[in-house]
C-alpha atoms as a PDB file:
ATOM      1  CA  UNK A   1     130.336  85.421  84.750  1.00  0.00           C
ATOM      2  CA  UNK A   2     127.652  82.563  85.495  1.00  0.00           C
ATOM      3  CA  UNK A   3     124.422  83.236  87.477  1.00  0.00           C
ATOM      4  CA  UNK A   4     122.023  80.463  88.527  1.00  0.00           C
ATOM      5  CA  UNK A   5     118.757  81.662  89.399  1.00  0.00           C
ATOM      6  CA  UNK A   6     117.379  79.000  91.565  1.00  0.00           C
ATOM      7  CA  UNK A   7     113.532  78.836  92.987  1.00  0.00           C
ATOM      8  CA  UNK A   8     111.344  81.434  92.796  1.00  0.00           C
ATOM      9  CA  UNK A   9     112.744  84.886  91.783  1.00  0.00           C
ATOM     10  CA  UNK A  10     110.677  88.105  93.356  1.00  0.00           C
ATOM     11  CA  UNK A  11     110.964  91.424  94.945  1.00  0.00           C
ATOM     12  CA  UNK A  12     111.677  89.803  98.109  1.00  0.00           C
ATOM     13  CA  UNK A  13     114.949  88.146  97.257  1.00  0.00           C
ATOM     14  CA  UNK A  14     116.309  90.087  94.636  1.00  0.00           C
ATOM     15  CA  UNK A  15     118.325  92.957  96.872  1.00  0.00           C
ATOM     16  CA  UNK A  16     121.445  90.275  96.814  1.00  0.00           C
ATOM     17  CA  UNK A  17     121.311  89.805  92.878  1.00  0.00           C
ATOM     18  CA  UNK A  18     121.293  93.676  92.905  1.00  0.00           C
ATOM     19  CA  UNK A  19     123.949  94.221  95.122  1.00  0.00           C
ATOM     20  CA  UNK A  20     125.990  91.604  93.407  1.00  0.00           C
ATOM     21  CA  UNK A  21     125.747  93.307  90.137  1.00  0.00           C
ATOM     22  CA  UNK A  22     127.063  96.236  91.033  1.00  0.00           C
ATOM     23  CA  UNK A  23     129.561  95.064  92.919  1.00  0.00           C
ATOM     24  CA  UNK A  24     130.478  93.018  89.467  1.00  0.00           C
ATOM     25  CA  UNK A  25     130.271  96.319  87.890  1.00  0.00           C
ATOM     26  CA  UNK A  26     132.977  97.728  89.897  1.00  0.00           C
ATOM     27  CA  UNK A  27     134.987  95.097  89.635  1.00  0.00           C
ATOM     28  CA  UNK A  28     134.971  95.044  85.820  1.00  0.00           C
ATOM     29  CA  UNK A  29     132.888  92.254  84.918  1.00  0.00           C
ATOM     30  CA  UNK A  30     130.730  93.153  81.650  1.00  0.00           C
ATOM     31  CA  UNK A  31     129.835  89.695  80.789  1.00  0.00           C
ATOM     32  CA  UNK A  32     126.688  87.445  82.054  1.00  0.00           C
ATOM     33  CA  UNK A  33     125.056  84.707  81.583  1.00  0.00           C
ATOM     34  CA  UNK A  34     121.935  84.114  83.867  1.00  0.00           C
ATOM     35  CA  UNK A  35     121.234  80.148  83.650  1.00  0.00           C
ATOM     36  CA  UNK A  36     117.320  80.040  84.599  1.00  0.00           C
ATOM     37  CA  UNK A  37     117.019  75.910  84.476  1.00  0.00           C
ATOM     38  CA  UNK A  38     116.164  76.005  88.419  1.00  0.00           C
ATOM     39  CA  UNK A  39     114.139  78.611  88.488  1.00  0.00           C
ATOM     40  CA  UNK A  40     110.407  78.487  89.225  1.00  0.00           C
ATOM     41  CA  UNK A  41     109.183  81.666  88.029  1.00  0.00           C
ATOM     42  CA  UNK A  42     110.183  85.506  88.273  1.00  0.00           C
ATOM     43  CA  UNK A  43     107.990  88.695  89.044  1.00  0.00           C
ATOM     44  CA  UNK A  44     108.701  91.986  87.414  1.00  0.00           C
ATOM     45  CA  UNK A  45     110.803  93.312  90.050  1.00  0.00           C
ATOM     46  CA  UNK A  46     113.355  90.927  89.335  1.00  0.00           C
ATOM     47  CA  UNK A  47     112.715  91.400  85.163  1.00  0.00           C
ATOM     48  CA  UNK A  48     113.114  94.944  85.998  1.00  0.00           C
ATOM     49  CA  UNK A  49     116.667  94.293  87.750  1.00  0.00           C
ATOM     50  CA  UNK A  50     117.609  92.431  84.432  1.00  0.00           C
ATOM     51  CA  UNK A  51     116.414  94.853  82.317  1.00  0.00           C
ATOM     52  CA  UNK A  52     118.519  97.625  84.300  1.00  0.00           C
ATOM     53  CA  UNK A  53     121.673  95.191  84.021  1.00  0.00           C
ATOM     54  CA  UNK A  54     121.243  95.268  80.493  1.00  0.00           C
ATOM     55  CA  UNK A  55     121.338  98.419  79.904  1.00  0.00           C
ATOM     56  CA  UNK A  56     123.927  99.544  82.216  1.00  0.00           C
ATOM     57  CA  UNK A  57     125.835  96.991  80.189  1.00  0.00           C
ATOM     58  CA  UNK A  58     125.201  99.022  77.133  1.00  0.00           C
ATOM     59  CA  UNK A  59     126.361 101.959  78.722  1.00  0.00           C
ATOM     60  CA  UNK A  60     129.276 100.732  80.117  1.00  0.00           C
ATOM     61  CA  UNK A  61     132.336 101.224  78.050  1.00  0.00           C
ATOM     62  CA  UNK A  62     133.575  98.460  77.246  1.00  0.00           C
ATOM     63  CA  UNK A  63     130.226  97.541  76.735  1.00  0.00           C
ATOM     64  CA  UNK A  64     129.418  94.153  78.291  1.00  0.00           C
ATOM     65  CA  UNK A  65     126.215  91.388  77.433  1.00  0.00           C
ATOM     66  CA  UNK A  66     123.742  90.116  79.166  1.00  0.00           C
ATOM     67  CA  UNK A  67     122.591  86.296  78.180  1.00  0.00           C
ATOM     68  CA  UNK A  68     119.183  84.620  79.891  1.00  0.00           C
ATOM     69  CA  UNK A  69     119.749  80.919  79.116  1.00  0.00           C
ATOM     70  CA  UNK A  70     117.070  78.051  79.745  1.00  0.00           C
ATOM     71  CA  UNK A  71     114.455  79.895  80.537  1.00  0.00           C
ATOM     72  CA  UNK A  72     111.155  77.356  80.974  1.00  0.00           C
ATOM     73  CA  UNK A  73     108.267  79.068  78.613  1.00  0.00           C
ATOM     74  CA  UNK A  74     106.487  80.617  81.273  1.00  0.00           C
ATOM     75  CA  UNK A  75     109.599  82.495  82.224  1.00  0.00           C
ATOM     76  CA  UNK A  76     110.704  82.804  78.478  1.00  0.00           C
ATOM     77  CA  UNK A  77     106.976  84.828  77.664  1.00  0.00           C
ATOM     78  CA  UNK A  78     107.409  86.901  80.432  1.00  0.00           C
ATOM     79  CA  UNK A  79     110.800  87.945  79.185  1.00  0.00           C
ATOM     80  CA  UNK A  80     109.634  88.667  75.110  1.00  0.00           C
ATOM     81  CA  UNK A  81     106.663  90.464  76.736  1.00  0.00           C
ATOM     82  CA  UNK A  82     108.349  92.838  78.833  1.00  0.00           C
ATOM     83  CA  UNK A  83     110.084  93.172  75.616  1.00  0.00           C
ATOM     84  CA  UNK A  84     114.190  92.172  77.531  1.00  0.00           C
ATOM     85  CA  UNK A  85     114.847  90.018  74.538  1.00  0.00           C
ATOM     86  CA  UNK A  86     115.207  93.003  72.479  1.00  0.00           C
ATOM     87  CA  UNK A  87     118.022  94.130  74.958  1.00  0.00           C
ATOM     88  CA  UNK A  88     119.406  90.718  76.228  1.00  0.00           C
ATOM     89  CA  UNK A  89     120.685  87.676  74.542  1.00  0.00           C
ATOM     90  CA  UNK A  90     117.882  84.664  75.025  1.00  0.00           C
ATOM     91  CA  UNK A  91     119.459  81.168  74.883  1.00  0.00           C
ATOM     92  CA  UNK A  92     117.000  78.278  74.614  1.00  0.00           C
ATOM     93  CA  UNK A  93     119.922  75.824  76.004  1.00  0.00           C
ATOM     94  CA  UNK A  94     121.133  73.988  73.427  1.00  0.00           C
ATOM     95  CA  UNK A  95     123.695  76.271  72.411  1.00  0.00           C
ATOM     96  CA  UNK A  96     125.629  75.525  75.596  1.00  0.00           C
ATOM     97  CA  UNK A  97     125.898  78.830  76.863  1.00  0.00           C
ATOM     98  CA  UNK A  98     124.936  77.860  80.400  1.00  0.00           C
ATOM     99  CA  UNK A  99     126.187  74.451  80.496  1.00  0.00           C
ATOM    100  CA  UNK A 100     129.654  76.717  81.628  1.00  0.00           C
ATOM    101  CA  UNK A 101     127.679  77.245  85.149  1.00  0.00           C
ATOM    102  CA  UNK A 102     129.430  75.173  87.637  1.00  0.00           C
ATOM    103  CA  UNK A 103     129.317  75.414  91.335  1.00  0.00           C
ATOM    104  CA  UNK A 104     127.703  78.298  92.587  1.00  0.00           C
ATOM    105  CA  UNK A 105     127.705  80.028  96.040  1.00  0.00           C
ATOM    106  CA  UNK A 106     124.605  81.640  97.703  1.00  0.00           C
ATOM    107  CA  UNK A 107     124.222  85.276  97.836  1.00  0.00           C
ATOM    108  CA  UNK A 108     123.268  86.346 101.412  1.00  0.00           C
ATOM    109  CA  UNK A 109     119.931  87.668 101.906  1.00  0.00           C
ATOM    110  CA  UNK A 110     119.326  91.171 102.910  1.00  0.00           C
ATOM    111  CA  UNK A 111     116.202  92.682 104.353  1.00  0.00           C
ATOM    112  CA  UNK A 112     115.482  96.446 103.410  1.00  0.00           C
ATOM    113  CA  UNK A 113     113.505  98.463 105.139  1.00  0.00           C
ATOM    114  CA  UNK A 114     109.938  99.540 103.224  1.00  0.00           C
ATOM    115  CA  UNK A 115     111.615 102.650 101.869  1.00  0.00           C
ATOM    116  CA  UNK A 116     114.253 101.460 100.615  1.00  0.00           C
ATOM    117  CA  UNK A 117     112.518  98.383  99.078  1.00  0.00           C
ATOM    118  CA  UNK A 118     110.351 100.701  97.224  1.00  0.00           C
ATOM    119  CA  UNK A 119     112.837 102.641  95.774  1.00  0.00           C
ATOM    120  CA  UNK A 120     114.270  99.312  94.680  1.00  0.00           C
ATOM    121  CA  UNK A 121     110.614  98.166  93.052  1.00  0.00           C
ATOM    122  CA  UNK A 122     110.238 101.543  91.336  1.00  0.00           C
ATOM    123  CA  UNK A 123     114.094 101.647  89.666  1.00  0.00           C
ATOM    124  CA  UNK A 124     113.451  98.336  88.229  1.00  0.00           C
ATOM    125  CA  UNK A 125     109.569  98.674  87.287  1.00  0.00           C
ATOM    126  CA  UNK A 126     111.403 102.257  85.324  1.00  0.00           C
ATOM    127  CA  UNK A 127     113.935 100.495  84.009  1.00  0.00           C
ATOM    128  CA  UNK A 128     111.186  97.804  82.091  1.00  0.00           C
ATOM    129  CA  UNK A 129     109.912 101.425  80.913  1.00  0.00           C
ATOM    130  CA  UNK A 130     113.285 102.122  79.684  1.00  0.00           C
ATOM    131  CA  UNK A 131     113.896  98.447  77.941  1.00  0.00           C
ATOM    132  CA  UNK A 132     110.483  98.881  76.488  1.00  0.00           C
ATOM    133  CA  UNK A 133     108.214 101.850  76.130  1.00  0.00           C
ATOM    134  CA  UNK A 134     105.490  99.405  75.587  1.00  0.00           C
ATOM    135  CA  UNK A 135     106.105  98.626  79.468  1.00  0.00           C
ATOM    136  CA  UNK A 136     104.692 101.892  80.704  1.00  0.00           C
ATOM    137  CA  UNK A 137     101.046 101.708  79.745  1.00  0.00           C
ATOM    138  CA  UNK A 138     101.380  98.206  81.813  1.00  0.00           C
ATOM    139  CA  UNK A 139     103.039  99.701  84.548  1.00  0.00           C
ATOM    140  CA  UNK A 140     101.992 103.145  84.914  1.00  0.00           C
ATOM    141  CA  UNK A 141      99.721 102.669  87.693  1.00  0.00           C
ATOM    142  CA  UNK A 142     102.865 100.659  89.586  1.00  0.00           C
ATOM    143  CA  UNK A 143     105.407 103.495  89.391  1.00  0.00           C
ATOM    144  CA  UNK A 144     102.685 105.898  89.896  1.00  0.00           C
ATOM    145  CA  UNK A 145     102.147 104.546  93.835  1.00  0.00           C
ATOM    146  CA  UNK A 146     105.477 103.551  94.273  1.00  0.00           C
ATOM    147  CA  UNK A 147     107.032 107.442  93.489  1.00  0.00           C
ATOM    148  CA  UNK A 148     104.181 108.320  96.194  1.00  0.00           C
ATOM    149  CA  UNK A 149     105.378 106.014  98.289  1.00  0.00           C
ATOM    150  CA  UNK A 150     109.146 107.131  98.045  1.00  0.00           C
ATOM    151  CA  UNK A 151     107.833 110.741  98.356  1.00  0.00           C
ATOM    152  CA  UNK A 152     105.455 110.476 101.376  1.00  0.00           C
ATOM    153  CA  UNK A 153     108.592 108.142 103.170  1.00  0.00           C
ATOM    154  CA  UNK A 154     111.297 110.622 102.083  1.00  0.00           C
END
């Protein structure tokens, strides 16, 4: 299945990618390819919601992959140092692994409330930790406030 990231990708607009993949999940899909050519630049909530599709994708039986194509460099250093390229396929382009993305259609936004957004922020900012244990002296202080925030909300 194709994915075009278009425009900036953050914690504000990354509850539909989410929601899509698990709905793809539960519908059987196992295979992506994220084409990044449109995209602007990602923050590591949204790296954090690939690295968590990748390895769900490792854990799902059968197992499925997970390829970020045409990445621009800043987006393509974010990804090796967050360390996903050790858990994803990277595709510079010119294999033609994207060039399969046709039309797309729009995933609806959707507004959480601050709870729920946090719990979102703090799976994904764990599952970085998970791709990479190298992530968690980065992000330590980031999980740290957001599992007080869940907490004190709860």
């Amino acid at each position: 299945m194709a994915v075009r990231i278009a425009g900036r990708a953050s914690f504000q607009n990354v509850v539909p990618l989410k929601e899509f993949l698990k709905s793809s999940y539960a519908s059987g899909k196992r295979d992506f390819v994220f084409d990044f050519s449109q995209c602007t630049g990602m923050d590591s909530t949204v790296l954090g919601v690939l690295a968590g599709c990748a390895l769900e994708l490792r854990r799902l039986e059968p197992k499925g992959s997970l390829v970020l194509s045409r990445l621009n460099d800043r987006n393509l250093e974010l990804v090796k140092n967050l360390g996903l390229h050790r858990i994803a396929t990277v595709d510079a382009g010119e294999n033609g692994v994207a060039s399969g993305v046709g039309a797309t259609t729009a995933l609806n936004a959707k507004q959480l409330d601050e709870l729920e957004n946090a719990r979102l922020c703090l799976e994904a900012h764990e599952s970085l930790v998970a791709a990479d244990s190298d992530n968690r002296e980065k992000f330590q202080d980031v999980i740290a406030y957001l599992k007080n925030r869940v907490e004190d909300e709860a």
